[in-house]
C-alpha atoms as a PDB file:
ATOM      1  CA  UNK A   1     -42.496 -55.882 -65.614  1.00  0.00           C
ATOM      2  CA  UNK A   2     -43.666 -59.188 -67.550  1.00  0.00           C
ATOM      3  CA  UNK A   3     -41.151 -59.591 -69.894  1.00  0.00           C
ATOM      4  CA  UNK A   4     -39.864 -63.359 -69.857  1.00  0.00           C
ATOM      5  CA  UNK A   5     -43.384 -64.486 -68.275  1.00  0.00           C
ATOM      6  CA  UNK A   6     -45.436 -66.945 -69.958  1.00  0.00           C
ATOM      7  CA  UNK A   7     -49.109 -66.071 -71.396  1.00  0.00           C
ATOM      8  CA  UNK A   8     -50.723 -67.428 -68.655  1.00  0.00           C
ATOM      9  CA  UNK A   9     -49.076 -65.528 -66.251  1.00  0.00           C
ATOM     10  CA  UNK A  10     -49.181 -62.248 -67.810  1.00  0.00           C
ATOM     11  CA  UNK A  11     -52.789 -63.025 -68.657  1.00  0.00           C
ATOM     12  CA  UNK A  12     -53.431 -63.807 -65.026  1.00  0.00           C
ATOM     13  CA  UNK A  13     -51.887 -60.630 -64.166  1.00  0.00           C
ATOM     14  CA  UNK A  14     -53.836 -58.558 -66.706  1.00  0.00           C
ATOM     15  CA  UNK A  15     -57.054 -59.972 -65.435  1.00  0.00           C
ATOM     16  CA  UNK A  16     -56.644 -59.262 -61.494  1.00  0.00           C
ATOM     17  CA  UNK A  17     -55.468 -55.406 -62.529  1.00  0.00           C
ATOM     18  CA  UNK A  18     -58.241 -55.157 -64.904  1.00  0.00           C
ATOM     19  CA  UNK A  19     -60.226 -56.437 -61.513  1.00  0.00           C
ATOM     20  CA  UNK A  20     -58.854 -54.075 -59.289  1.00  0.00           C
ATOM     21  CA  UNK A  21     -59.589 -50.843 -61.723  1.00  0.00           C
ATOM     22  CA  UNK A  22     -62.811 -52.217 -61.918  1.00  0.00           C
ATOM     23  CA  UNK A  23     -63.733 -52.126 -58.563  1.00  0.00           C
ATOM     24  CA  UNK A  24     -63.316 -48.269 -57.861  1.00  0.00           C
ATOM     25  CA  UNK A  25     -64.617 -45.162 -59.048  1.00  0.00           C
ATOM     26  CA  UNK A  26     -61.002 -43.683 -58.641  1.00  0.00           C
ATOM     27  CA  UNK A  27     -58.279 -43.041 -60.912  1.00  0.00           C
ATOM     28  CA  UNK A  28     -56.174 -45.986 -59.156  1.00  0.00           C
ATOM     29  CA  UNK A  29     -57.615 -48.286 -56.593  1.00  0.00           C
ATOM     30  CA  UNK A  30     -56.865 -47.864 -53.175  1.00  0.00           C
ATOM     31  CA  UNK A  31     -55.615 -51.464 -53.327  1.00  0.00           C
ATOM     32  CA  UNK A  32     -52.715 -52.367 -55.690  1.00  0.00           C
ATOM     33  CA  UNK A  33     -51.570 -55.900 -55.560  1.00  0.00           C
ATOM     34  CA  UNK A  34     -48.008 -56.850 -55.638  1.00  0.00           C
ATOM     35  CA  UNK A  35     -45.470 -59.627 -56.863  1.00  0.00           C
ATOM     36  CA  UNK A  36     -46.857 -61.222 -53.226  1.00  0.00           C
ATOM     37  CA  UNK A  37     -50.100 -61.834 -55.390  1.00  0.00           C
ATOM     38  CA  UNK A  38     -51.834 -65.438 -55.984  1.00  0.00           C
ATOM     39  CA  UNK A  39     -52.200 -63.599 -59.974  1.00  0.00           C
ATOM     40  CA  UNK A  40     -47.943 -64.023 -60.105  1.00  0.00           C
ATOM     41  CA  UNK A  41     -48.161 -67.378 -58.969  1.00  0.00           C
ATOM     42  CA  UNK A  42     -51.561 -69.036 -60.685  1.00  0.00           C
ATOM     43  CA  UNK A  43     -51.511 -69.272 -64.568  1.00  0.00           C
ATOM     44  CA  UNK A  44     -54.931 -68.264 -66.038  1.00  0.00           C
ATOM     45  CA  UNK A  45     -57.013 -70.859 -67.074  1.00  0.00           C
ATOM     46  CA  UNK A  46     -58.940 -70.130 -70.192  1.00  0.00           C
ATOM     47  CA  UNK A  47     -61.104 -71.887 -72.647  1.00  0.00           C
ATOM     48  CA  UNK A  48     -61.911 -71.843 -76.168  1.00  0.00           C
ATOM     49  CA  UNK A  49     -65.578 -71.726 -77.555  1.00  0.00           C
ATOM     50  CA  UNK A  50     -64.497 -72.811 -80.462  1.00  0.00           C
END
């Protein structure tokens, strides 16, 4: 499903799932976000504390 996307966008992707699972006390959220999703378009932005 992410193969051939960069870092950022998988990350991005990764993040808004781990969101969504987050947010419910179900097995799967009642709301799954598609490929229509800001997180397919909008590379994660991430910073080093280092």
């Amino acid at each position: 499903m992410l193969e051939g996307l960069s870092e950022e966008e998988c990350l991005s992707i990764g993040l808004e799932a781990a969101k969504t699972a987050l947010t419910t006390s179900r097995p799967v959220a009642d709301t799954l976000f598609g490929r229509e999703h800001q997180a397919w378009r909008n590379k994660a932005v991430f910073e080093s504390l280092m």
